[in-house]
C-alpha atoms as a PDB file:
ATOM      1  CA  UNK A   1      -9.286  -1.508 -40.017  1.00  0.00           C
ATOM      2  CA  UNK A   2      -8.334  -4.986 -40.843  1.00  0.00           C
ATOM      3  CA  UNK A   3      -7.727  -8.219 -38.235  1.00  0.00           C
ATOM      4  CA  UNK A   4      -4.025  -7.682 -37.720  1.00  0.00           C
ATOM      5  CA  UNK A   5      -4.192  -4.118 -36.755  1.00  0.00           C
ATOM      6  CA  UNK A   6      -7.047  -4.868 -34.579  1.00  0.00           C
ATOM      7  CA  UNK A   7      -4.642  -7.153 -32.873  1.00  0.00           C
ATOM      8  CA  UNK A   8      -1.733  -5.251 -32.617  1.00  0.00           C
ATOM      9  CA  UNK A   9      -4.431  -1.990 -30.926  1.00  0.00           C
ATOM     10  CA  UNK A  10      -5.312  -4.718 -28.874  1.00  0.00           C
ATOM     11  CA  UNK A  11      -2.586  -6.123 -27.324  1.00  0.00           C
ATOM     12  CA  UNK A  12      -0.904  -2.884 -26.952  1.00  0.00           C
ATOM     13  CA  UNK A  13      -3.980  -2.090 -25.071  1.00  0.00           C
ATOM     14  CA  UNK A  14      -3.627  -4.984 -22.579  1.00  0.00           C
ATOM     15  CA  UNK A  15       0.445  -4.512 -22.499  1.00  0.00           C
ATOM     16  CA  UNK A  16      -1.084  -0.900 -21.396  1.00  0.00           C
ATOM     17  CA  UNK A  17      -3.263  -1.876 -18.552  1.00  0.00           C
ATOM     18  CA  UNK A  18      -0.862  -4.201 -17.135  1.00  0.00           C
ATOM     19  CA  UNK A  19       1.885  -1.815 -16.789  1.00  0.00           C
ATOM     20  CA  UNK A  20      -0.836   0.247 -15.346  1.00  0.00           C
ATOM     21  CA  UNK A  21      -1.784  -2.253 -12.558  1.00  0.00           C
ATOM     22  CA  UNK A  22       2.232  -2.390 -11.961  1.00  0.00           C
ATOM     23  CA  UNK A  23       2.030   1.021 -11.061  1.00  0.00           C
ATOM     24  CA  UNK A  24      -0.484   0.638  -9.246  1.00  0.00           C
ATOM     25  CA  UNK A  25       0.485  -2.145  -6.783  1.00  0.00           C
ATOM     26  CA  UNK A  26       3.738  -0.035  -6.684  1.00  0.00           C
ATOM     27  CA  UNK A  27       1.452   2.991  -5.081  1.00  0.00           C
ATOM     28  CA  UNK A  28      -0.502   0.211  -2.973  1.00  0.00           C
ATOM     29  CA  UNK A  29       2.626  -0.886  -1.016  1.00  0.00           C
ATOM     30  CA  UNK A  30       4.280   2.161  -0.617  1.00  0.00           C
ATOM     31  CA  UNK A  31       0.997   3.470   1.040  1.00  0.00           C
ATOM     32  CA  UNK A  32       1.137   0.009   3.671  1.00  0.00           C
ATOM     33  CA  UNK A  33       4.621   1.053   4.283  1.00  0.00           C
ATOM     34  CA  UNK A  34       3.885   4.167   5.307  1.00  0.00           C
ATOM     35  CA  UNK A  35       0.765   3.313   6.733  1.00  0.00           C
ATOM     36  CA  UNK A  36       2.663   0.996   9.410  1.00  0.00           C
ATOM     37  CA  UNK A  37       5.507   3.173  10.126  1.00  0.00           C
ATOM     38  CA  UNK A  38       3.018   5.468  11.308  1.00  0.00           C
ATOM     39  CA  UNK A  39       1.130   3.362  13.507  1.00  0.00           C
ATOM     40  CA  UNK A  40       4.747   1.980  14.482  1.00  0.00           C
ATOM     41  CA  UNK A  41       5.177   5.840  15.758  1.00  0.00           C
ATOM     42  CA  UNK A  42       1.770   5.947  17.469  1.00  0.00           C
ATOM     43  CA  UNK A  43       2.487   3.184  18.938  1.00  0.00           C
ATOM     44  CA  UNK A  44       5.339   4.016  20.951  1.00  0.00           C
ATOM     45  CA  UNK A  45       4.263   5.317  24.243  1.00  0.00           C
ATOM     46  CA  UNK A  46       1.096   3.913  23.938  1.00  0.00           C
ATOM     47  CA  UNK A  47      -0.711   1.948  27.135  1.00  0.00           C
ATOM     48  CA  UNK A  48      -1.936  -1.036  25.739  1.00  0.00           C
ATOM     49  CA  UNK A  49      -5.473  -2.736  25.128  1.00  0.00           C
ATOM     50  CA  UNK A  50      -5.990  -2.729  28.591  1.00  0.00           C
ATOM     51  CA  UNK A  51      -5.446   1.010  28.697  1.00  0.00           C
ATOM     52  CA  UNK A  52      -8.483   3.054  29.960  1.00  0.00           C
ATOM     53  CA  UNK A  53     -10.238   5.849  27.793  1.00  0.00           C
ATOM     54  CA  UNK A  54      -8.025   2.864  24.739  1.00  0.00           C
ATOM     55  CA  UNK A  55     -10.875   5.171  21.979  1.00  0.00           C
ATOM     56  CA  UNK A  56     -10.182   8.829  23.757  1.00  0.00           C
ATOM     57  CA  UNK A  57      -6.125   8.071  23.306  1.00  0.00           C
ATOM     58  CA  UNK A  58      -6.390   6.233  19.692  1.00  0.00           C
ATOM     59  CA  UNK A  59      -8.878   9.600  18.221  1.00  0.00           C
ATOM     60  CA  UNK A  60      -6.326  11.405  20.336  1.00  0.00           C
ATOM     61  CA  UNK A  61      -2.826  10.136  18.565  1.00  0.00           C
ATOM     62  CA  UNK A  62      -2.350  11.885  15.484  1.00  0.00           C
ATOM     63  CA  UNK A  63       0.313   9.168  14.139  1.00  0.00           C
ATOM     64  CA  UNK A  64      -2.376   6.456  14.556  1.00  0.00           C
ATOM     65  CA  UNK A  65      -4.870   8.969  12.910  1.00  0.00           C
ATOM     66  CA  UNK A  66      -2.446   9.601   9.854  1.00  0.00           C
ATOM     67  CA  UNK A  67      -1.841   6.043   9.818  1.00  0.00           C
ATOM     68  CA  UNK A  68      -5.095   5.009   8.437  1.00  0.00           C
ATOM     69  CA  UNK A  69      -5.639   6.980   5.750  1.00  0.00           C
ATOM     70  CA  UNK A  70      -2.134   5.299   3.877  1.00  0.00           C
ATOM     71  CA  UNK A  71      -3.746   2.188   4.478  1.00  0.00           C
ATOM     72  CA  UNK A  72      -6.956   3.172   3.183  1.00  0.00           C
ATOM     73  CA  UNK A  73      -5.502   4.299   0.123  1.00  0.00           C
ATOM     74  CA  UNK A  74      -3.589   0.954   0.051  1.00  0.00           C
ATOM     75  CA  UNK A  75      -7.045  -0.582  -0.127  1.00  0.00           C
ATOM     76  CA  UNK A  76      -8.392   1.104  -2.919  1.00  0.00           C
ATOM     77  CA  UNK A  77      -5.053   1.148  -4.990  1.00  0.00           C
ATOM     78  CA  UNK A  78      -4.249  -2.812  -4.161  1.00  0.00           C
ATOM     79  CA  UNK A  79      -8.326  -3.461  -5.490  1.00  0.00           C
ATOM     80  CA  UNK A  80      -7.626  -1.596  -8.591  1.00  0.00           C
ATOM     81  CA  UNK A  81      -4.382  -3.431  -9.304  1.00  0.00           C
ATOM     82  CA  UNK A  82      -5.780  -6.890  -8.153  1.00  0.00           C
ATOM     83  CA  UNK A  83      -8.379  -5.426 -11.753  1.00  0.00           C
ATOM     84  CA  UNK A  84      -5.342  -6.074 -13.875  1.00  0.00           C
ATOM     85  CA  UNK A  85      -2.875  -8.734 -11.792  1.00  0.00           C
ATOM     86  CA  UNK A  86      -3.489 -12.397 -11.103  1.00  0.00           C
ATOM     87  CA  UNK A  87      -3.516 -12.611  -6.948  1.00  0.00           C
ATOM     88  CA  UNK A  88      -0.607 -15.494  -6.951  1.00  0.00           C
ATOM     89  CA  UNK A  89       1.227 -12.637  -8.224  1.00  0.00           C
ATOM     90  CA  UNK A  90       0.180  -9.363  -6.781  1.00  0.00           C
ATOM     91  CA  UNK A  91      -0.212 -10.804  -3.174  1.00  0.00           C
ATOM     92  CA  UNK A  92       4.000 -11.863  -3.654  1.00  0.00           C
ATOM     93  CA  UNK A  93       4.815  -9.172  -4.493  1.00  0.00           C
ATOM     94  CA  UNK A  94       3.100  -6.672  -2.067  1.00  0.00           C
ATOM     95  CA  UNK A  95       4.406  -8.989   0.861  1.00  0.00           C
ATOM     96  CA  UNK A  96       7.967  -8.843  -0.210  1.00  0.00           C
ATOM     97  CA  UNK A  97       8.008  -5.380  -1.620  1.00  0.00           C
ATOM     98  CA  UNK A  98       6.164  -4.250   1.742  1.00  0.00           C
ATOM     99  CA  UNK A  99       9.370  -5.893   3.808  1.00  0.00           C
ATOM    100  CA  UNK A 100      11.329  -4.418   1.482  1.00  0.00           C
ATOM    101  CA  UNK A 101       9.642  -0.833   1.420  1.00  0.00           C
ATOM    102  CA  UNK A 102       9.674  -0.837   5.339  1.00  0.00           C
ATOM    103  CA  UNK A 103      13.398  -1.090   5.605  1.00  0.00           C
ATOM    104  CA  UNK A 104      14.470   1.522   3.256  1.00  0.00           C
ATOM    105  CA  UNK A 105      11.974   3.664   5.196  1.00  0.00           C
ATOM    106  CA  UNK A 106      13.289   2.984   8.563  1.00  0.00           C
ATOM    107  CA  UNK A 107      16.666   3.510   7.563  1.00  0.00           C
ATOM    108  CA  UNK A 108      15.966   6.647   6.075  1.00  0.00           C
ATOM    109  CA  UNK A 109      13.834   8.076   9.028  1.00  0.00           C
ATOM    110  CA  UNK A 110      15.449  10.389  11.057  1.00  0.00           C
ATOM    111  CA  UNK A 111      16.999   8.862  14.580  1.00  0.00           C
ATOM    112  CA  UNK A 112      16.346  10.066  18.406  1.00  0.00           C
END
């Protein structure tokens, strides 16, 4: 294989992961939004801090439950894009797109 194919294989490689790491961020903040419209949902009703039994209720709340494992996977998707994206722009773009993400899923939840 000469040079200039090598080069081609490899930028087409790196064009690869990035659009991979795109995709992944993608996943990442769709997972926060979700995450945090479930705890929003535990939330509601909930005592407070300075709630007795605060661990009994929390283990107890299956919104709060089902809200940490969206941002768990947040955590491990975000790290794998962070593998491929430079931080001043993945961190952007998961703020924004998070604001963004949590409107369009309020407004599509179903209302009381």
């Amino acid at each position: 294989m000469e040079a200039g194919e090598q080069d081609v294989l490899a930028k087409a490689h790196m064009v690869q992961e990035s659009e991979m790491a795109d995709v992944l961020l993608v996943v990442a903040l769709v997972l926060n939004a979700l995450a945090n419209m479930l705890l929003k949902a535990g939330a509601a009703g909930f005592g407070g801090l300075a709630e007795l039994h605060l661990v009994q209720r929390v283990l107890g709340n299956p919104y709060l439950l089902r809200g940490l494992l969206p941002f768990a996977g947040n955590v491990v998707f975000y790290q794998a894009a962070l593998t491929g994206l430079n931080r001043s722009i993945a961190y952007p773009v998961m703020v924004a797109g998070g604001l963004v993400a949590g409107m369009v899923l309020v407004s599509c939840r179903p209302r009381a």
